[in-house]
Protein backbone atom coordinates (compact mmCIF):
# COMPACT_ATOMS: atom_id res chain seq x y z
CA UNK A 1 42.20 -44.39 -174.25
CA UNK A 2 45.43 -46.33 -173.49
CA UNK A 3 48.64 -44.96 -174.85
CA UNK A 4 49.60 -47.55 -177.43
CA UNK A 5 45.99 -47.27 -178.93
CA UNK A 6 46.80 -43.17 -179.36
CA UNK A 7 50.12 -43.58 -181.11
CA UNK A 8 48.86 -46.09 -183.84
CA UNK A 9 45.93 -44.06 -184.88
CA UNK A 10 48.54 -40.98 -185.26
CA UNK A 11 51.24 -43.15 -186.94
CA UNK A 12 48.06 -44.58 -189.02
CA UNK A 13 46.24 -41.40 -189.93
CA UNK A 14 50.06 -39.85 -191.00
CA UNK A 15 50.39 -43.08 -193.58
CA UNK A 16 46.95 -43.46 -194.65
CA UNK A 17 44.36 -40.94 -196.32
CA UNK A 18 41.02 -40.89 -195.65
CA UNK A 19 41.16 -43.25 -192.79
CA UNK A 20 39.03 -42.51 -189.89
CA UNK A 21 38.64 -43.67 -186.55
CA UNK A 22 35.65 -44.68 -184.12
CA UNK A 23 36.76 -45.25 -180.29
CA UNK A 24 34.63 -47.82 -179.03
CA UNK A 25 35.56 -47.88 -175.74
CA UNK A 26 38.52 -47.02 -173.82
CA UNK A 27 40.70 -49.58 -174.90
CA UNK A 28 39.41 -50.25 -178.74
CA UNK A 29 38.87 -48.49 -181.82
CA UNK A 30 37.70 -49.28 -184.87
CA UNK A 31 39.60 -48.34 -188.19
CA UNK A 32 37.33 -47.02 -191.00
CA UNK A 33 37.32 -46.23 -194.62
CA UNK A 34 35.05 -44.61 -196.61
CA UNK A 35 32.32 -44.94 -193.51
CA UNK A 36 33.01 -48.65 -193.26
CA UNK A 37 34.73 -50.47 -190.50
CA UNK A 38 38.18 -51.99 -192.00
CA UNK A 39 39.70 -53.20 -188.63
CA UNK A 40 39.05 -53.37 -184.81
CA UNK A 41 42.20 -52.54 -182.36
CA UNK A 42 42.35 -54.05 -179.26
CA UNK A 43 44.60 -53.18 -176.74
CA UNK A 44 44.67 -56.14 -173.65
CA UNK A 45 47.39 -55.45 -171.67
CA UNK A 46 50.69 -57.09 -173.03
CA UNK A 47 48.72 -57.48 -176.22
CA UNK A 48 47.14 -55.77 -179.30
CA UNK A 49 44.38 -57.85 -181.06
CA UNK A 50 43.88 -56.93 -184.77
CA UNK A 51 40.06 -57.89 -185.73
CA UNK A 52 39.56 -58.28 -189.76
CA UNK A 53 36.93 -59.75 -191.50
CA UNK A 54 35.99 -62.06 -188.18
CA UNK A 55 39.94 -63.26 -188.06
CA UNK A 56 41.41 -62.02 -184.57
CA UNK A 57 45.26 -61.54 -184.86
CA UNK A 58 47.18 -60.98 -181.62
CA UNK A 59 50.35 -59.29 -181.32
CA UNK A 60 52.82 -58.78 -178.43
CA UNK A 61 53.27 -55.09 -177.57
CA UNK A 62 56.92 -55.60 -176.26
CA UNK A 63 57.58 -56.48 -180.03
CA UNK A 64 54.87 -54.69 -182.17
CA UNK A 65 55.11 -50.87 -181.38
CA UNK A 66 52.62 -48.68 -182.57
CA UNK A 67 54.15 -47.73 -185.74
CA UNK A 68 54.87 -51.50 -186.44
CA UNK A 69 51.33 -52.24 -186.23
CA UNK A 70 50.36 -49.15 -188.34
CA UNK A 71 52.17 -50.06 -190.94
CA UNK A 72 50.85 -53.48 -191.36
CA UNK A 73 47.28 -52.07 -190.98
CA UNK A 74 48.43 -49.17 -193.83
CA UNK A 75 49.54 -52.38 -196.10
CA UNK A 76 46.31 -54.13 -195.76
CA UNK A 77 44.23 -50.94 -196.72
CA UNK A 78 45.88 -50.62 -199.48
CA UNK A 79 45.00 -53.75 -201.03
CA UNK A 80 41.24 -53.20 -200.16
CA UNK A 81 40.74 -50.03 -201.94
């Protein structure tokens, strides 16, 4: 599992209750909430890709740290509870 993709599910699981994870492989996991899958993380190199409802979002590691990201994913949880 890459090293970004370990930092946001700490910083997420530290901001979020409940939230659980599912590694998919070694470079994605999938962010779930009450046993259904909220989120897939993607980490490509020099980029994260967000998946939500079928909408991929990419984001540039050099700007979007782990805890950047995590908050943004905490936001959008909280507005789907």
């Amino acid at each position: 599992m890459s090293e970004y993709i370990k930092q946001f599910k700490i910083q997420l699981a530290s901001k979020v209750r409940g939230v659980t994870f599912q590694d998919r492989g070694a470079n994605v996991t999938s962010v779930l909430m009450g046993g259904s899958v909220r989120a897939v993380v993607k980490d490509e190199g020099d980029y994260v890709v967000v998946t939500i409802d079928n909408k991929d979002f990419k984001y540039d590691k050099w700007y979007t740290k782990p805890q950047h990201l995590a908050d943004t994913i905490a936001v959008y949880l909280s507005t789907k509870k």
